[in-house]
N, C-alpha and C. Protein backbone atom coordinates (compact mmCIF):
# COMPACT_ATOMS: atom_id res chain seq x y z
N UNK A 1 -130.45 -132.31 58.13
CA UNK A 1 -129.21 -133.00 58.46
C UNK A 1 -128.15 -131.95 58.77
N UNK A 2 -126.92 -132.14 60.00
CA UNK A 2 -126.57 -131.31 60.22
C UNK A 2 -125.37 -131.97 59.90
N UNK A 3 -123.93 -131.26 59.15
CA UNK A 3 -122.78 -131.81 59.22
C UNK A 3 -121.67 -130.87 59.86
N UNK A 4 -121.18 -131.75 60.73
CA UNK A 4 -120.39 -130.74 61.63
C UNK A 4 -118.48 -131.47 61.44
N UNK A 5 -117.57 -130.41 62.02
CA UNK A 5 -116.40 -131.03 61.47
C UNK A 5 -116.28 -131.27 63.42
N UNK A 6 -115.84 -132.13 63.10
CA UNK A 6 -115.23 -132.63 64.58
C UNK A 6 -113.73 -133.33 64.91
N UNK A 7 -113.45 -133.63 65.96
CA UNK A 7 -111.94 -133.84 66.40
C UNK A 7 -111.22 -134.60 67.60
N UNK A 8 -110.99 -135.53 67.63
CA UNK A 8 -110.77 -136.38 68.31
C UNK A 8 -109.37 -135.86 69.35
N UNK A 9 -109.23 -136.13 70.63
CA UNK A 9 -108.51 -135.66 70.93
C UNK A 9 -106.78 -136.27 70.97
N UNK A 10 -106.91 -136.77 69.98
CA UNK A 10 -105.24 -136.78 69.39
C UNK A 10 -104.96 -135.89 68.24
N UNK A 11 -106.01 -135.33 67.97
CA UNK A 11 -105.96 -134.41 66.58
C UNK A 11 -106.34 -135.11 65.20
N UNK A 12 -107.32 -135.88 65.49
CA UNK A 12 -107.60 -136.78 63.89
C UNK A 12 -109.30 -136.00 63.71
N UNK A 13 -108.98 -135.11 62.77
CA UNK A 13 -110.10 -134.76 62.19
C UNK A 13 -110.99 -135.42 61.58
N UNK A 14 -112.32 -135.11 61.49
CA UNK A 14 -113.04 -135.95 60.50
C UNK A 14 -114.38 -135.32 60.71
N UNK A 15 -115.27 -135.78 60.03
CA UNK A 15 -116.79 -135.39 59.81
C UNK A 15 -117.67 -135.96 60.48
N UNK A 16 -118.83 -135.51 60.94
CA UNK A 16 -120.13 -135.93 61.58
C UNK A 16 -121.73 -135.41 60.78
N UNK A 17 -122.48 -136.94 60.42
CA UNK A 17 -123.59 -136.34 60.39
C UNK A 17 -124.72 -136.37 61.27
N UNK A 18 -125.30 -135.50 61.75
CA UNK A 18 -126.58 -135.54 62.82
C UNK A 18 -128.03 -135.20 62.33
N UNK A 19 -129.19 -135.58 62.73
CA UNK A 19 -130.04 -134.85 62.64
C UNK A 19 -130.49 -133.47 63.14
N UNK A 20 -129.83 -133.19 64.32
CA UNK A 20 -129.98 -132.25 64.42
C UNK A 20 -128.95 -131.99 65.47
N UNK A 21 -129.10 -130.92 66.43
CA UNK A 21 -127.47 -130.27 67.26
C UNK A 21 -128.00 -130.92 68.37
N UNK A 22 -129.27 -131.80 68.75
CA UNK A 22 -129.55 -132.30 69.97
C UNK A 22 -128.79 -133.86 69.80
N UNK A 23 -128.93 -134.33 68.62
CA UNK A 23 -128.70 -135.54 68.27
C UNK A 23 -127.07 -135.53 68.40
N UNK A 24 -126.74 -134.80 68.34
CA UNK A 24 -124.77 -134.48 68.31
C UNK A 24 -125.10 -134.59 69.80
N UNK A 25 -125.77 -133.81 70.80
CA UNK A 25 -125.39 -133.64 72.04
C UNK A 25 -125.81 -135.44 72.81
N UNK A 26 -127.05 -135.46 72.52
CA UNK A 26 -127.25 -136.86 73.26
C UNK A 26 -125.94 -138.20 72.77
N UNK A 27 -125.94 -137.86 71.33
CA UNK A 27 -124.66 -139.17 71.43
C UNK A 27 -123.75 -139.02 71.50
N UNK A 28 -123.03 -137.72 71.57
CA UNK A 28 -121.99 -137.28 72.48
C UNK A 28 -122.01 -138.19 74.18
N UNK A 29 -123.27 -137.59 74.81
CA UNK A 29 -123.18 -137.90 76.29
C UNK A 29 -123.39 -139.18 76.17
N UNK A 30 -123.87 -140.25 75.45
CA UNK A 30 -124.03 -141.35 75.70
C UNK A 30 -122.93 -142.28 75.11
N UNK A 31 -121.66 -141.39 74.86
CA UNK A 31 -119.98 -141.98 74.03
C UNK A 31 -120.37 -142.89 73.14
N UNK A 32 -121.24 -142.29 72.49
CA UNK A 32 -121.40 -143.11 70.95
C UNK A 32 -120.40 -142.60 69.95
N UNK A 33 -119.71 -141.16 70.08
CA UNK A 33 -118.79 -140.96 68.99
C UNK A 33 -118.08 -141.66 69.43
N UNK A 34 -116.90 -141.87 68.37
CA UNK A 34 -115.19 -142.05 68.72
C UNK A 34 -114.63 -142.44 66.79
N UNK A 35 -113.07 -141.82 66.83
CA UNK A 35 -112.55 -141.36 66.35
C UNK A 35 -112.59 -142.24 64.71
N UNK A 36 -112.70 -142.50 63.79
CA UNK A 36 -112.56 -143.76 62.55
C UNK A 36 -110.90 -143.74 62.89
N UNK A 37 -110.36 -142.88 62.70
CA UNK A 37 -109.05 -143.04 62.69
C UNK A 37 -108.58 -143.82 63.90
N UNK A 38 -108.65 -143.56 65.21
CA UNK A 38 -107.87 -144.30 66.21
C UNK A 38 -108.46 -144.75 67.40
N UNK A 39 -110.08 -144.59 67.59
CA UNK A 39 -111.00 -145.12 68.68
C UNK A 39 -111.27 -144.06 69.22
N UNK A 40 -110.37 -142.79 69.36
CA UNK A 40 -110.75 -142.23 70.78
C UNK A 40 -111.87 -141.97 70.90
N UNK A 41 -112.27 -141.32 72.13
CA UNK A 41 -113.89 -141.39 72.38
C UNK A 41 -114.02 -139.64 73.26
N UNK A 42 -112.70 -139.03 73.19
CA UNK A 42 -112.75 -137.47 73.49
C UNK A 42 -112.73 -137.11 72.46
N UNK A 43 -114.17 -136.90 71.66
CA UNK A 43 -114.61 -135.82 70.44
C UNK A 43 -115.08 -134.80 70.64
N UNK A 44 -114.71 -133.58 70.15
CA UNK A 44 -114.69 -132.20 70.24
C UNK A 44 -115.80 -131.71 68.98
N UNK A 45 -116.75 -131.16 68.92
CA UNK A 45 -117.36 -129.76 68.13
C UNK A 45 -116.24 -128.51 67.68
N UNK A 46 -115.69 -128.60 66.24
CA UNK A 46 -114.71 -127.45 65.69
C UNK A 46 -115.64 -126.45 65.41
N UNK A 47 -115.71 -125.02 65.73
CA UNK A 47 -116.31 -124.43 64.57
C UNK A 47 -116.03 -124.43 63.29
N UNK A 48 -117.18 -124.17 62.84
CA UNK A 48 -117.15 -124.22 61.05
C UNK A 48 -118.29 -122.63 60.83
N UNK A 49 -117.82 -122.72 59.23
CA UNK A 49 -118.21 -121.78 58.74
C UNK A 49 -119.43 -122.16 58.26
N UNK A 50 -120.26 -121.33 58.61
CA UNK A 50 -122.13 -121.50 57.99
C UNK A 50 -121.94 -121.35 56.75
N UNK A 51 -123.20 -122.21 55.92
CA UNK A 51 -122.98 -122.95 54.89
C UNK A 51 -123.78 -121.58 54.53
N UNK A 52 -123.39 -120.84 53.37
CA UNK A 52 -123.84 -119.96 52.49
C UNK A 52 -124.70 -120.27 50.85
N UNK A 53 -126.16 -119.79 50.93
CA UNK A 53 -126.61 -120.36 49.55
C UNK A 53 -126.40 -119.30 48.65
N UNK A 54 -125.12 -119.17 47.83
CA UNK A 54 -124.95 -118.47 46.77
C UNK A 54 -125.31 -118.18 45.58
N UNK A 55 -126.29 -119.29 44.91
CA UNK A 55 -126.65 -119.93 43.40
C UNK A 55 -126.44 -118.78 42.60
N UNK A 56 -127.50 -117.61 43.34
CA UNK A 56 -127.91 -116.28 42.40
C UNK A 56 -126.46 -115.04 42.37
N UNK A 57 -125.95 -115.43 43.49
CA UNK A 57 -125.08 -114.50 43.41
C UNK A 57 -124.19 -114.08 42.51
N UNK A 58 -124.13 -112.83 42.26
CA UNK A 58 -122.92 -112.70 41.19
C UNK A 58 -121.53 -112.21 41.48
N UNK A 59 -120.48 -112.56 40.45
CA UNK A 59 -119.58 -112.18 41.10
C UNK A 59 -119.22 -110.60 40.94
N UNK A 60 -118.36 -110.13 41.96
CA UNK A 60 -118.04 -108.93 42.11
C UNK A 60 -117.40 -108.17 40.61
N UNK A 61 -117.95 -107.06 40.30
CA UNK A 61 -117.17 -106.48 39.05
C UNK A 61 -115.56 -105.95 39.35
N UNK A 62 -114.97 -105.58 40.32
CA UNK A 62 -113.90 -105.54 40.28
C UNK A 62 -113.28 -106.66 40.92
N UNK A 63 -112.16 -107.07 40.19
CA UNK A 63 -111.24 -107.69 40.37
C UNK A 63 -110.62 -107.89 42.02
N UNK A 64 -110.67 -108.51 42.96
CA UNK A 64 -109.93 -108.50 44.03
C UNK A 64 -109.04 -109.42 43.86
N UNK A 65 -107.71 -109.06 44.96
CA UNK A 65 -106.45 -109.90 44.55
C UNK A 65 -106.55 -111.16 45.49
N UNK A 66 -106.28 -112.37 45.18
CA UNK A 66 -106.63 -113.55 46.15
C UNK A 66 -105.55 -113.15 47.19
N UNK A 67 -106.31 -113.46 48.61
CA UNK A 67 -105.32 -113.88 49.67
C UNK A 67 -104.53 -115.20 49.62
N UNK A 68 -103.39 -114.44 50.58
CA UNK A 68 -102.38 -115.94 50.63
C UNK A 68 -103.16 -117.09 51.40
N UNK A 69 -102.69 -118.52 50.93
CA UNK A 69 -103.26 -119.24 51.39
C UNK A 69 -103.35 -119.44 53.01
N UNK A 70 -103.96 -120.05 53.55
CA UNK A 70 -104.00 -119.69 55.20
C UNK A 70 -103.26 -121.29 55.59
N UNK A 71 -101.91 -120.95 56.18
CA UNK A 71 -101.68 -122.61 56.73
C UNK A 71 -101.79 -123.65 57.31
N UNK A 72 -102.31 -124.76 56.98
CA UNK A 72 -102.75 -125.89 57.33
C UNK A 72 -102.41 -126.43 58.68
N UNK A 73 -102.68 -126.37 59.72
CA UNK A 73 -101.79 -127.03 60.62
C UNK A 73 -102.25 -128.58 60.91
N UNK A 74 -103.35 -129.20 60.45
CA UNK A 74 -104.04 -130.44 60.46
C UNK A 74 -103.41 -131.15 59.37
N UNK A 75 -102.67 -132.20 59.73
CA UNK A 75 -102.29 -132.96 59.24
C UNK A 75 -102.49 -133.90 57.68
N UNK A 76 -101.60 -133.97 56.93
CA UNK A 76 -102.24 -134.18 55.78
C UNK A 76 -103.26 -135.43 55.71
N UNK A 77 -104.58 -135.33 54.75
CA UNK A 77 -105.36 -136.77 54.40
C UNK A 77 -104.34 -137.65 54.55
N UNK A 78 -103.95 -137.85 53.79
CA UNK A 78 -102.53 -139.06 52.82
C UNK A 78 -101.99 -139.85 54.15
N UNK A 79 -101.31 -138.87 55.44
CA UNK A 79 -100.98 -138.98 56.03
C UNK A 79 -101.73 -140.34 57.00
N UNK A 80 -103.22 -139.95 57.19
CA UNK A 80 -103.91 -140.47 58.12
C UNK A 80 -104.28 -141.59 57.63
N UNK A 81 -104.19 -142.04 56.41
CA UNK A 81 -104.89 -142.55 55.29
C UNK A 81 -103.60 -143.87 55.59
N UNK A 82 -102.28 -143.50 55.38
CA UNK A 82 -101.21 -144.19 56.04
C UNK A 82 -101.19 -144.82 57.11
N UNK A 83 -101.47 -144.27 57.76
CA UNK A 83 -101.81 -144.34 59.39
C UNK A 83 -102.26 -145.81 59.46
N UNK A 84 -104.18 -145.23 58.95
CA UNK A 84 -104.93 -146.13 58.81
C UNK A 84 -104.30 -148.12 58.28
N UNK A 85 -103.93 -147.87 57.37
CA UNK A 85 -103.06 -149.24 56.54
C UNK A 85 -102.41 -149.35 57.46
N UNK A 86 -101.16 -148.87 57.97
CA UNK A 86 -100.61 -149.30 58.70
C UNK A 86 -100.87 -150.25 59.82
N UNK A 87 -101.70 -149.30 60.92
CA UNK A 87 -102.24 -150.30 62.03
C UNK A 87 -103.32 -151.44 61.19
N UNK A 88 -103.49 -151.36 59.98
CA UNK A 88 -104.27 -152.62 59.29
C UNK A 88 -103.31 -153.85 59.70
N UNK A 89 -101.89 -153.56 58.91
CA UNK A 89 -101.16 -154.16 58.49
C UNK A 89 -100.68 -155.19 60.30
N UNK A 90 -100.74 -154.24 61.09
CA UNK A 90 -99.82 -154.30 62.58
C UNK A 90 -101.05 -155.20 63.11
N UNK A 91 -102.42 -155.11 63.05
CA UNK A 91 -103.33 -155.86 63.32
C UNK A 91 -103.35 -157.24 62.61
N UNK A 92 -103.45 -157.59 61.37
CA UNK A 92 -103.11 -158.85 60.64
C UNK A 92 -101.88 -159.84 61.25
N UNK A 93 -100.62 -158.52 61.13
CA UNK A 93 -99.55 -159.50 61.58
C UNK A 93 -98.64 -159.78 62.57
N UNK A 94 -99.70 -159.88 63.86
CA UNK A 94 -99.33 -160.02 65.26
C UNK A 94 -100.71 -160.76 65.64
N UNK A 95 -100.77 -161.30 67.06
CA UNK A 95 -101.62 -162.33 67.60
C UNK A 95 -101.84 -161.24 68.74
N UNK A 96 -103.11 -161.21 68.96
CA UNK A 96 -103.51 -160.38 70.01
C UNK A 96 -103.51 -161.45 71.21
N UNK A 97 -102.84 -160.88 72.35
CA UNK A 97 -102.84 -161.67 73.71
C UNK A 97 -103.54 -161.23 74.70
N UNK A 98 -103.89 -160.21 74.40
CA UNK A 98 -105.33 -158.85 75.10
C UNK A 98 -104.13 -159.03 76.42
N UNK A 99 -105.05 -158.80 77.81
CA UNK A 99 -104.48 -158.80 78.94
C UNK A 99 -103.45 -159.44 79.52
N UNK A 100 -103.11 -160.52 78.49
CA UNK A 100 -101.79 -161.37 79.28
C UNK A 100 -100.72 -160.58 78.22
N UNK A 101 -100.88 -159.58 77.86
CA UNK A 101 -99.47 -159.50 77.21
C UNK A 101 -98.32 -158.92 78.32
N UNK A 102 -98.18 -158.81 79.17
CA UNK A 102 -97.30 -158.77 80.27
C UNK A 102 -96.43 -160.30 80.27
N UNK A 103 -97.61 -160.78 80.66
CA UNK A 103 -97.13 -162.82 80.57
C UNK A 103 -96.48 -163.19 79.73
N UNK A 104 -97.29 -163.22 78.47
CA UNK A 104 -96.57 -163.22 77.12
C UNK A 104 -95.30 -162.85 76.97
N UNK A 105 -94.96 -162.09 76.57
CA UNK A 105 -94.16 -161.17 76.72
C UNK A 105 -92.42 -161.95 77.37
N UNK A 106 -92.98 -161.86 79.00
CA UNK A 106 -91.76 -162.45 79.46
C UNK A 106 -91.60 -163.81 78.86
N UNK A 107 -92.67 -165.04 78.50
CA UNK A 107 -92.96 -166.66 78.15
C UNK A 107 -91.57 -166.05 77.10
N UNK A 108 -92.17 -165.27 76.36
CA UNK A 108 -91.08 -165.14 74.92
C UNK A 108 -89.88 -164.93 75.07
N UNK A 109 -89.54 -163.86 76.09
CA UNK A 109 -88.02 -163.34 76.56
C UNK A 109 -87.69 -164.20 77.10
N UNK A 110 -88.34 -165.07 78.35
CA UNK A 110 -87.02 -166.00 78.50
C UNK A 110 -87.00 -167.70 77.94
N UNK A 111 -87.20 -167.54 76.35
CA UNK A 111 -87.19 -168.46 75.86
C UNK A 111 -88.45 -169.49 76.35
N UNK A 112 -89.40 -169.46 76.86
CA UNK A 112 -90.53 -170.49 77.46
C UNK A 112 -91.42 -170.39 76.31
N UNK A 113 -91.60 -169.51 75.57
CA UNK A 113 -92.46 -169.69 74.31
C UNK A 113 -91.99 -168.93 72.38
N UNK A 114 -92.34 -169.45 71.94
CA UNK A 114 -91.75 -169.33 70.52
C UNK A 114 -91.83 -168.00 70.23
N UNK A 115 -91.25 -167.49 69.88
CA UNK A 115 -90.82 -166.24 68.99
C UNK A 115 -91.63 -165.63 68.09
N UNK A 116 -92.58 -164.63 68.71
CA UNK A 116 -93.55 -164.16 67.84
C UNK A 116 -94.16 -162.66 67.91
N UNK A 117 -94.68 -161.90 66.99
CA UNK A 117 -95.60 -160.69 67.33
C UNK A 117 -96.31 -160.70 67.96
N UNK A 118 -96.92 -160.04 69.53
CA UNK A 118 -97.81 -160.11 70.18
C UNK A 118 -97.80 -158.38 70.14
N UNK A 119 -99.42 -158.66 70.51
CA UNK A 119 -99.99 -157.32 70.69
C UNK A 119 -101.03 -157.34 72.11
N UNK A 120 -101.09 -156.20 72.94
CA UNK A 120 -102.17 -156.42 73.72
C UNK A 120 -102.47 -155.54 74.87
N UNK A 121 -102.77 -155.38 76.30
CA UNK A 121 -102.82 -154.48 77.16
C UNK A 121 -101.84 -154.96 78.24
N UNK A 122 -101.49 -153.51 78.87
CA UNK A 122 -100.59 -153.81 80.25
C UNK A 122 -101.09 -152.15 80.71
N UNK A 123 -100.59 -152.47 82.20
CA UNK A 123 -101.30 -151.60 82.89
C UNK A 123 -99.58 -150.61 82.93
N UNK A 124 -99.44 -149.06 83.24
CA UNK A 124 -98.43 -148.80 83.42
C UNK A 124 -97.25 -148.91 84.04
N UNK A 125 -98.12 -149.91 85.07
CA UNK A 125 -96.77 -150.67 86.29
C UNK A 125 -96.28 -152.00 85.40
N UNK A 126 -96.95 -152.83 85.08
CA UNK A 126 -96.31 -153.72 83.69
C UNK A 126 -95.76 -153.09 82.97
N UNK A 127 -95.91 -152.02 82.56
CA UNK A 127 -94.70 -151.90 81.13
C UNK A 127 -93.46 -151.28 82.19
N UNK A 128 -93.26 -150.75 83.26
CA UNK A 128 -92.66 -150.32 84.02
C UNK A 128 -91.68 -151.86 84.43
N UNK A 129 -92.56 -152.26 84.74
CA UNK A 129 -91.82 -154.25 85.03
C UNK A 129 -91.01 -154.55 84.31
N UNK A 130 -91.74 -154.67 82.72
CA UNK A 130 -90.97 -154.92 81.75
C UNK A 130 -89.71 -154.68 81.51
N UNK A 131 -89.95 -153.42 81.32
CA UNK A 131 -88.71 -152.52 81.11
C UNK A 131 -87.34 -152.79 82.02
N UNK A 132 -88.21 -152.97 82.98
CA UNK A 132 -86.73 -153.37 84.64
C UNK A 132 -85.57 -154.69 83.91
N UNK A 133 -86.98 -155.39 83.34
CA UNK A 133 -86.31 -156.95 83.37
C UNK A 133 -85.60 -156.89 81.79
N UNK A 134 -85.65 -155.93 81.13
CA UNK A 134 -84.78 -155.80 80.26
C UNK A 134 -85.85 -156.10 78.88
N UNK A 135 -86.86 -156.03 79.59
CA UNK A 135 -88.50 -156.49 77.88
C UNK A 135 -88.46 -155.47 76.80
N UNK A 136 -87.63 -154.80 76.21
CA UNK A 136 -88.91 -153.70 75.45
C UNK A 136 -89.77 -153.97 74.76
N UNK A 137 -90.64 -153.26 75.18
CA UNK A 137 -91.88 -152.97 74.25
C UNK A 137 -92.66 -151.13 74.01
N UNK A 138 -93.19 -151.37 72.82
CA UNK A 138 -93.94 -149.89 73.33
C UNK A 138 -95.46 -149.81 73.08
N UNK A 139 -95.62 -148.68 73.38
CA UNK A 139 -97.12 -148.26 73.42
C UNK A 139 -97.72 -147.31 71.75
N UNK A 140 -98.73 -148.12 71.27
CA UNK A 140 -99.25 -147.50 69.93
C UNK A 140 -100.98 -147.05 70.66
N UNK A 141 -100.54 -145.97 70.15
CA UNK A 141 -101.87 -145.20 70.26
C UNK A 141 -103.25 -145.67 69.15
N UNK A 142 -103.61 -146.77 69.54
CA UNK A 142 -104.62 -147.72 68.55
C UNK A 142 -106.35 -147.35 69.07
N UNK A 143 -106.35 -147.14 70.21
CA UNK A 143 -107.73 -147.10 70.55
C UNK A 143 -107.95 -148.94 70.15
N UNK A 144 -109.17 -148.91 69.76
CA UNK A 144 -110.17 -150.22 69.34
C UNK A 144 -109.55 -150.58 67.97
N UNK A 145 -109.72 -151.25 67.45
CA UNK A 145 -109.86 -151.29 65.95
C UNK A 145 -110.88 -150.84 65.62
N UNK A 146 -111.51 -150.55 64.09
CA UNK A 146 -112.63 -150.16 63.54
C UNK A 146 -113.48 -151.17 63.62
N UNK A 147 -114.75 -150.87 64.19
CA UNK A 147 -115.76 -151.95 63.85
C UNK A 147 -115.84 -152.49 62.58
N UNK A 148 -115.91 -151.57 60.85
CA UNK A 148 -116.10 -151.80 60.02
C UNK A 148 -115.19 -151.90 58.94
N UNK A 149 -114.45 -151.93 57.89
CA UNK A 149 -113.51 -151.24 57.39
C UNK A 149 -113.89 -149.63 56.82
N UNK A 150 -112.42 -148.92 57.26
CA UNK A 150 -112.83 -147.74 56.95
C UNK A 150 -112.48 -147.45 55.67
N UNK A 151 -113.07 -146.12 54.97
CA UNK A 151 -113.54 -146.09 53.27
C UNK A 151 -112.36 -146.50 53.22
């Protein structure tokens, strides 16, 4: 089993297990990865450090002084972990309108339909529309939802 650290290209880290580095490559090409955190489906191979079997080793007789810690630039767990709940929360409490949310949208602004959370797709000339006619709305970087719940 091979575990590799990998990376979605919004920067949401996370883990992969494979059988082997062919099995990473074929479901790579066949866009079977994508992200737990946000769907994407541009996943990256990070290097990592080869796994060292130490058991026997002993430690060094002199004392070395620890290095400073090296800084994190990947975003905290906690953080993503937030994230995650969040778009839980944004998924529960809005009505998905998928492709008519353009339609939607205006039904609501000019009073033709009731007053509510919608969620859904528009192409960039729709939200461009929108915007003219005085709609806001914005864009959340959601990908899919999770097929499953995540841990």
């Amino acid at each position: 089993m091979k575990v590799m650290d990998l990376r979605c290209g919004l920067g949401h880290g996370f883990e992969g297990w494979f059988a082997s580095e062919a099995d990473y490559g074929s479901q790579r090409e066949r866009g079977l990865l994508d992200c737990p955190v946000c769907g994407n489906v541009d996943v990256k191979r990070l290097p990592s450090a080869p796994r060292l079997n130490l058991s026997g080793a002993r430690a060094p007789e002199a004392a070395v002084a620890p290095a400073a810690p090296a800084a994190d630039t990947s975003p905290p767990a906690h953080a993503a972990a937030r994230f995650v709940e969040a778009v839980a929360e944004l998924l529960k409490n809005t009505q998905d309108v998928g492709p008519r949310f353009a339609e939607e949208a205006r039904r609501i602004h000019y009073g033709e339909s009731e007053a509510k959370a919608i969620r859904g797709q528009t192409t960039p000339q729709e939200r461009e529309a929108l915007a003219d006619e005085g709609i806001e709305v914005f864009t959340l970087p959601l990908g899919l939802p999770p097929k499953t719940p995540l841990q």
